[in-house]
Protein backbone atom coordinates (compact mmCIF):
# COMPACT_ATOMS: atom_id res chain seq x y z
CA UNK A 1 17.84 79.43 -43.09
CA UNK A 2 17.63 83.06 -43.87
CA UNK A 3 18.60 85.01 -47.08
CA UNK A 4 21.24 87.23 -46.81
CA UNK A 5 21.21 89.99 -49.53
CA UNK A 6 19.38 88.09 -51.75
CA UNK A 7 21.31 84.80 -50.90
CA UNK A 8 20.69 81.25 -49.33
CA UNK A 9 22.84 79.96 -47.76
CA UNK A 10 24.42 76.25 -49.25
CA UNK A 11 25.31 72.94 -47.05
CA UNK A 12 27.04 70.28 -46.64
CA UNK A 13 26.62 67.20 -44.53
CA UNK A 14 29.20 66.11 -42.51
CA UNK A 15 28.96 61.78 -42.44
CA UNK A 16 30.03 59.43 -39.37
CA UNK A 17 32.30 57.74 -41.61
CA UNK A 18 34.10 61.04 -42.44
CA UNK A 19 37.69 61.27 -41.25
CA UNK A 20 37.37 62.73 -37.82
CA UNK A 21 37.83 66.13 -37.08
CA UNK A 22 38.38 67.99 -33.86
CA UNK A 23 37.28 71.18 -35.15
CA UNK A 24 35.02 72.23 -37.58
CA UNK A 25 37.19 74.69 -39.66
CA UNK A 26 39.49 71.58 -39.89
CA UNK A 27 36.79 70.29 -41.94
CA UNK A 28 35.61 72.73 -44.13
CA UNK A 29 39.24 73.08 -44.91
CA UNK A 30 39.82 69.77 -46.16
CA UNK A 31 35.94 69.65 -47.70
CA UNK A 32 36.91 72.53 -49.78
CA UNK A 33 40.44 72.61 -50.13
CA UNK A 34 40.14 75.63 -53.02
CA UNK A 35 38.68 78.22 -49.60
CA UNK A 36 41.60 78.61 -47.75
CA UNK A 37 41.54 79.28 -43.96
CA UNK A 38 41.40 82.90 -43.60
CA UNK A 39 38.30 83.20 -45.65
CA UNK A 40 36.40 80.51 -43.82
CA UNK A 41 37.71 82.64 -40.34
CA UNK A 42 36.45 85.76 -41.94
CA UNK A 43 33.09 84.14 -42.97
CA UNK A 44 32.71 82.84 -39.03
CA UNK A 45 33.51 86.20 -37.92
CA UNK A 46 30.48 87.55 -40.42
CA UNK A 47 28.05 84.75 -39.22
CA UNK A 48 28.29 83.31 -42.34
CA UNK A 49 28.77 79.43 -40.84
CA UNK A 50 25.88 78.09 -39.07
CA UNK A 51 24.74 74.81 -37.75
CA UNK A 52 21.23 73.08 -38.31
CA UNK A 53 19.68 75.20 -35.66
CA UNK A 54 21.29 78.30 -36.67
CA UNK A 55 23.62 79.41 -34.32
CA UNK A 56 26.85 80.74 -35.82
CA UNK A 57 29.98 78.70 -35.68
CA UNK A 58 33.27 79.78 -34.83
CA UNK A 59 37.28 78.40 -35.42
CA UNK A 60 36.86 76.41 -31.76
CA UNK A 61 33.61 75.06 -32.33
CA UNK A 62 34.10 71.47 -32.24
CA UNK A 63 33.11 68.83 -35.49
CA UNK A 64 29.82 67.10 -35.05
CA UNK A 65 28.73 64.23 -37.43
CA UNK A 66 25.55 63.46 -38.70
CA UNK A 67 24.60 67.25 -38.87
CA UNK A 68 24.63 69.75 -41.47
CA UNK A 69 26.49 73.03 -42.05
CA UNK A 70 25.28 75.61 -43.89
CA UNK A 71 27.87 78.81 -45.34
CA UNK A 72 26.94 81.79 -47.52
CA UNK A 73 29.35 82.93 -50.05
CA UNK A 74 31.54 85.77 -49.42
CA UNK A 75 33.17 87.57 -52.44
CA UNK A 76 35.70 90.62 -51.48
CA UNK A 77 35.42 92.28 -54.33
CA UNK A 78 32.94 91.99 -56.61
CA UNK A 79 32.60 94.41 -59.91
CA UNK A 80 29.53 96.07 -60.61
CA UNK A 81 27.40 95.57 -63.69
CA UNK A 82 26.30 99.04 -65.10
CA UNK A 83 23.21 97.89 -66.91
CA UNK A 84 19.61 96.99 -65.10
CA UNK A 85 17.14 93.98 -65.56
CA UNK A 86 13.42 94.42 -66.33
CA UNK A 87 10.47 92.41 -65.04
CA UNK A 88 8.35 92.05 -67.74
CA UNK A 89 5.79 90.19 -66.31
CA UNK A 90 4.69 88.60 -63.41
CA UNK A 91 1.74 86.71 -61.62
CA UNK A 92 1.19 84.76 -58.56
CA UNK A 93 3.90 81.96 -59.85
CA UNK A 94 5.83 83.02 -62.70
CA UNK A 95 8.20 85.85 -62.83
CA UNK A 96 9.75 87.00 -66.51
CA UNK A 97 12.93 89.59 -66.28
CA UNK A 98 14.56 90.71 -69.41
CA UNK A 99 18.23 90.70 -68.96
CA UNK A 100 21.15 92.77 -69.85
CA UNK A 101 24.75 91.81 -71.77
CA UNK A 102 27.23 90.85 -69.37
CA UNK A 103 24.84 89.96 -66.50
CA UNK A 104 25.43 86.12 -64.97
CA UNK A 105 21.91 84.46 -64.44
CA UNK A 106 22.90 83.02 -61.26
CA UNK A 107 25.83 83.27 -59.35
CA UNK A 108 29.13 81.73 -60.03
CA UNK A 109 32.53 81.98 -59.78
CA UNK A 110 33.09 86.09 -59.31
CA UNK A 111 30.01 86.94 -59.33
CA UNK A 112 26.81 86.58 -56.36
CA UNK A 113 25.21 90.45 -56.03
CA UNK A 114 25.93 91.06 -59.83
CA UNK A 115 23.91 88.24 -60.65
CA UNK A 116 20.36 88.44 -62.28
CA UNK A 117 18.81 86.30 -59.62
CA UNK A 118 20.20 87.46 -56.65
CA UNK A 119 19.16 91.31 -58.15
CA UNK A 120 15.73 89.78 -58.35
CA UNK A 121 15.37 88.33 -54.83
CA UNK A 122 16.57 91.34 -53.27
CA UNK A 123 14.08 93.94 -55.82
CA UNK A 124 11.02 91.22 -55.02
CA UNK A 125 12.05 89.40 -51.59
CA UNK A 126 10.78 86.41 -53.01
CA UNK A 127 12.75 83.62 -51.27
CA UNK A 128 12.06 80.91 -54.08
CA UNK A 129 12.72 82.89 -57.20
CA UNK A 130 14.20 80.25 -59.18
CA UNK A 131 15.16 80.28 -62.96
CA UNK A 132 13.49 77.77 -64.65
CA UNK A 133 16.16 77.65 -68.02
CA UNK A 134 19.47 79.61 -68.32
CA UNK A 135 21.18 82.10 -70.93
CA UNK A 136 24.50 82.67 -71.55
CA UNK A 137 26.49 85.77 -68.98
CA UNK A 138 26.82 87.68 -72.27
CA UNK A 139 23.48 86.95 -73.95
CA UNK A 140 20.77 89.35 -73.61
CA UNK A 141 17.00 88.57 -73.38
CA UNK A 142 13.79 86.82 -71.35
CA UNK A 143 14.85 84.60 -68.51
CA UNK A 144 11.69 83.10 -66.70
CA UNK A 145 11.28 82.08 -63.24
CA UNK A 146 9.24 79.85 -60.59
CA UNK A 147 8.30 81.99 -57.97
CA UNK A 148 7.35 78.94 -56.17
CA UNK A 149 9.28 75.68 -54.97
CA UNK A 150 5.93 73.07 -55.95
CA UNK A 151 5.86 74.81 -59.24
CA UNK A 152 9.15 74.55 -60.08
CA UNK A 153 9.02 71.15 -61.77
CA UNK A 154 6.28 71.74 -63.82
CA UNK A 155 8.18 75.04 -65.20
CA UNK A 156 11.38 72.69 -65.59
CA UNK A 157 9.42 69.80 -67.65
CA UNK A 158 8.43 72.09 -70.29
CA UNK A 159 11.86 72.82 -71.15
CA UNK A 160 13.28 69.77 -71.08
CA UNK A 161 10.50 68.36 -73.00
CA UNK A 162 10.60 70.71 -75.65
CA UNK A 163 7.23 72.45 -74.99
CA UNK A 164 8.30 75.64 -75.29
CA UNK A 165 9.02 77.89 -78.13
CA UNK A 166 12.85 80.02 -77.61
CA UNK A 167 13.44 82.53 -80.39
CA UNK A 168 16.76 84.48 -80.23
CA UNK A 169 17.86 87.44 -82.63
CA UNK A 170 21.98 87.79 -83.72
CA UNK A 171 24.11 90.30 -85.52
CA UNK A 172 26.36 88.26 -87.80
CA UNK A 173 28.20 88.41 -90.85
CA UNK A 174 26.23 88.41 -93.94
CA UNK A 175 27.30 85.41 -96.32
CA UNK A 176 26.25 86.08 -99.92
CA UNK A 177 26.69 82.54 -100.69
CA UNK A 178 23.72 81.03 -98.36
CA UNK A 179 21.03 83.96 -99.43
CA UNK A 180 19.32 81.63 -101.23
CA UNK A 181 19.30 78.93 -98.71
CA UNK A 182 17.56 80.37 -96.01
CA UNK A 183 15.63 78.99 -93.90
CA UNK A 184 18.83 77.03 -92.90
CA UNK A 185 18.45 74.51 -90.02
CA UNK A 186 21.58 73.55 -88.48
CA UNK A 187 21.48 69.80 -87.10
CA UNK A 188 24.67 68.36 -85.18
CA UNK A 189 26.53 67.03 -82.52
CA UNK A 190 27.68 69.32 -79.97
CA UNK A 191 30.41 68.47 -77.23
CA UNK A 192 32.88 69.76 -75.15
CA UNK A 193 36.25 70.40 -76.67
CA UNK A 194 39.72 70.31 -75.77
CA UNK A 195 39.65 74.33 -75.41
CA UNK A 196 38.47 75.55 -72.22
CA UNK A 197 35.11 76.77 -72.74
CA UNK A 198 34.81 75.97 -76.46
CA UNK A 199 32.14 73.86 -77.59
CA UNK A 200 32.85 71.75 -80.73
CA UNK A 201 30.69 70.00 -83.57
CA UNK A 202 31.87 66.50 -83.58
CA UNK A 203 30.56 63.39 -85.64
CA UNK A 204 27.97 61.31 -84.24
CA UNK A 205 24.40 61.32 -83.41
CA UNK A 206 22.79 64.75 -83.55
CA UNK A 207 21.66 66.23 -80.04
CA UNK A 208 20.91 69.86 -81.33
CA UNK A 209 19.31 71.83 -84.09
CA UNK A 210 18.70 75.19 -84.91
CA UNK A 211 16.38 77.35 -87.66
CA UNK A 212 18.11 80.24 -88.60
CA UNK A 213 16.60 82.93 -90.66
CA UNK A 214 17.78 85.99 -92.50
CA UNK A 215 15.75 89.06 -91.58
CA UNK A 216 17.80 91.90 -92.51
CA UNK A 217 20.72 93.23 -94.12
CA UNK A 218 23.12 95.87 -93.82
CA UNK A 219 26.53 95.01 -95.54
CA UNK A 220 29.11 93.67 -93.80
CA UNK A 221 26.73 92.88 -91.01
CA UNK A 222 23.03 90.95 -91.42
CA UNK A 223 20.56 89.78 -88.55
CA UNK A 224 19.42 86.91 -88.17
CA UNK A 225 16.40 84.77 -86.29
CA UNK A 226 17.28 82.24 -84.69
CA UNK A 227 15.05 79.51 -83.71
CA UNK A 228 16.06 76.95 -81.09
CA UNK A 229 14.70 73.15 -80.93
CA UNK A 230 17.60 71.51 -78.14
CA UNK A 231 19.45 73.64 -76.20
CA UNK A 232 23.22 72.54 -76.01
CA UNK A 233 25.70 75.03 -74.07
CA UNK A 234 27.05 77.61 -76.62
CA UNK A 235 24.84 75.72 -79.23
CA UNK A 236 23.91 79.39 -80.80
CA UNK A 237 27.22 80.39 -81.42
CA UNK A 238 28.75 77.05 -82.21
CA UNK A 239 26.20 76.64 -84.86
CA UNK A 240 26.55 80.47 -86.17
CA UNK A 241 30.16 80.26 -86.48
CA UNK A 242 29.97 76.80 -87.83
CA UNK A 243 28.11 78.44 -90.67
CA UNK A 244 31.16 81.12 -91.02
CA UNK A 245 28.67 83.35 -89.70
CA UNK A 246 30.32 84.27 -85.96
CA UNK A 247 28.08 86.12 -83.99
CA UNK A 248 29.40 90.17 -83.31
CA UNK A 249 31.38 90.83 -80.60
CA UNK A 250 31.76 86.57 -79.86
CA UNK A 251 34.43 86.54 -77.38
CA UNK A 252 34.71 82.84 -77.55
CA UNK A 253 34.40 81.68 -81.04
CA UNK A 254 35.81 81.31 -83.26
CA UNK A 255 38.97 82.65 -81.32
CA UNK A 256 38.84 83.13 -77.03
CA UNK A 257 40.08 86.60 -76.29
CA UNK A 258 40.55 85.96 -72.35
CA UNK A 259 38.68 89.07 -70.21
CA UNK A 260 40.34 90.14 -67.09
CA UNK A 261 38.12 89.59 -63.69
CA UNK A 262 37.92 93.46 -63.44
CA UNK A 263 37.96 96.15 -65.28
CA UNK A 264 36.30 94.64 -67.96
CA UNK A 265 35.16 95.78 -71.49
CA UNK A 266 31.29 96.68 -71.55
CA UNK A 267 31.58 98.81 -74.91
CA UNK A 268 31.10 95.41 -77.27
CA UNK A 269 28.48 93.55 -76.07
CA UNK A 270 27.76 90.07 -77.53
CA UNK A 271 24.72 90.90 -80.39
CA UNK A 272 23.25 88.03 -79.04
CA UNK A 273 19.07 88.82 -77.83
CA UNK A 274 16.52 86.06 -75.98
CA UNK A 275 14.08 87.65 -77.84
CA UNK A 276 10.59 85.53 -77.44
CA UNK A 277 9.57 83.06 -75.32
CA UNK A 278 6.07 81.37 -76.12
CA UNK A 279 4.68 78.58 -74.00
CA UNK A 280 1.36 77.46 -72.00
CA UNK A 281 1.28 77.85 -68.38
CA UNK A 282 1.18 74.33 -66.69
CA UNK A 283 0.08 75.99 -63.83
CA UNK A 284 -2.36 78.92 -64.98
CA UNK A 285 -2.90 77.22 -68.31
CA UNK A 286 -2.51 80.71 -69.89
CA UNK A 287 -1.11 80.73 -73.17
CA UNK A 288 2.15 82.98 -72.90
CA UNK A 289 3.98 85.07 -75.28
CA UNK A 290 6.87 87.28 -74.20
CA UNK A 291 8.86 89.67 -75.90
CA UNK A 292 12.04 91.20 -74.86
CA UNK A 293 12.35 95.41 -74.57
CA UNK A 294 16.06 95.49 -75.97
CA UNK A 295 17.09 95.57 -79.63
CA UNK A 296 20.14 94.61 -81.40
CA UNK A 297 21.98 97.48 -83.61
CA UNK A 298 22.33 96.71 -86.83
């Protein structure tokens, strides 16, 4: 299927033993109860349904089983990001952008043109541009990607097994009790919490750890390196503000401060920077070391 403004399109299949349909849009409506009818309509109108051959579906196009559908998202409104990516480097199969605050890695929820990959596909028109390891909406820093669908794995592998070497800068309160303990690594349990969003340290076998350095200091305010070995959701911040060292401008922890869907504050960015990534190539065998353009204010 084609990609529409930097989009593919997803599927679903629709099974024999489903409950039987007349129409389609019957369906999709009871597939995805949370799209309600008018915007699947409106996406038919656009083209944006189509069957395994292609052809756009309408509202009196009639269920088939066995088959697959495939839909592109539609969002009405979407609100722009006023800050741009960089490619910092790319070759025949790998593709590293440096990413700004506020920018969603892939899309989700309200986001799908504001999104770093779907900027990306439509700046490159590479149809397989796929990130290979995430970072947090408000995080800045080095996001890598396959730029091929065989090569993805190997990419994948080397984050999951740990081959790969993720250094991250903060802004966070300076703590004159811990000077002297520096290097400090941080080793717990990380799951989620009761709190929507919030990730908690719990008791129980560690499944994250992180080296955290001082490099600088400028009362009230210090930076810090931050080294990563697992990489739990949040695990940067959890472990920061575990420390009673929250990281600047932390909308989450240790307190959520909800953001509305538009109109939203850009002046206080998280001082969170993906500063280094450091790996060998499993593909080129080149030995790769990648530093990110932006810099944290102290």
């Amino acid at each position: 299927m084609d990609i529409k403004n930097g989009v593919g399109p997803s599927k679903v299949f629709i099974k024999n033993t489903e409950k039987a349909h007349a129409y389609l849009i019957d369906f999709l409506i009871e597939k995805f109860p949370q799209i309600p009818k008018e915007e699947w309509l409106k996406r038919m109108d656009q083209g944006l349904v189509l069957d395994e051959e292609g052809i756009p579906q309408s509202a009196s196009d009639q269920c088939r089983t066995n088959t697959f559908i495939y839909y592109y998202r539609s969002i009405e409104i979407e609100e722009s990001i006023p800050f741009q990516e960089l490619i910092v480097y790319e070759d025949e199969h790998l593709l590293v952008a440096d990413k700004p605050h506020f920018l969603p890695v892939t899309p989700a929820g309200h986001y799908l043109q504001e999104t770093l990959l779907v900027r990306l596909k439509n700046k490159t028109g590479i149809k397989d541009l796929t990130p290979i390891h995430r970072i947090d909406r408000e995080t800045a820093g080095l996001v890598a990607f396959s730029k091929k669908a065989q090569d993805r794995n190997l990419y994948q592998v080397l984050f999951r097994e740990r081959q790969i070497k993720k250094t991250y800068e903060a802004i966070a309160p300076y703590q004159e009790h811990l000077k002297d303990q520096f290097p400090i690594e941080r080793v717990s349990r990380i799951e989620e919490s009761d709190i929507f969003i919030q990730m908690q340290e719990v008791s129980g076998e560690p499944n994250s750890d992180t080296v955290i350095q001082l490099l600088e200091v400028s009362k009230p305010w210090a930076r810090y390196q931050l080294e990563l070995g697992t990489g739990k959701k949040h695990q940067l911040r959890v472990h920061m503000n575990a420390l009673g060292m929250p990281i600047k401008h932390d909308k989450i922890y240790p307190n959520i401060m909800t953001q509305p869907k538009m109109g939203k504050d850009f002046s206080e960015p998280l001082q969170l920077l993906a500063k280094q990534l450091s790996f060998k190539d499993p593909v080129t065998q080149l030995e790769h070391e990648f530093q990110s353009s932006f810099v944290l204010s102290l």
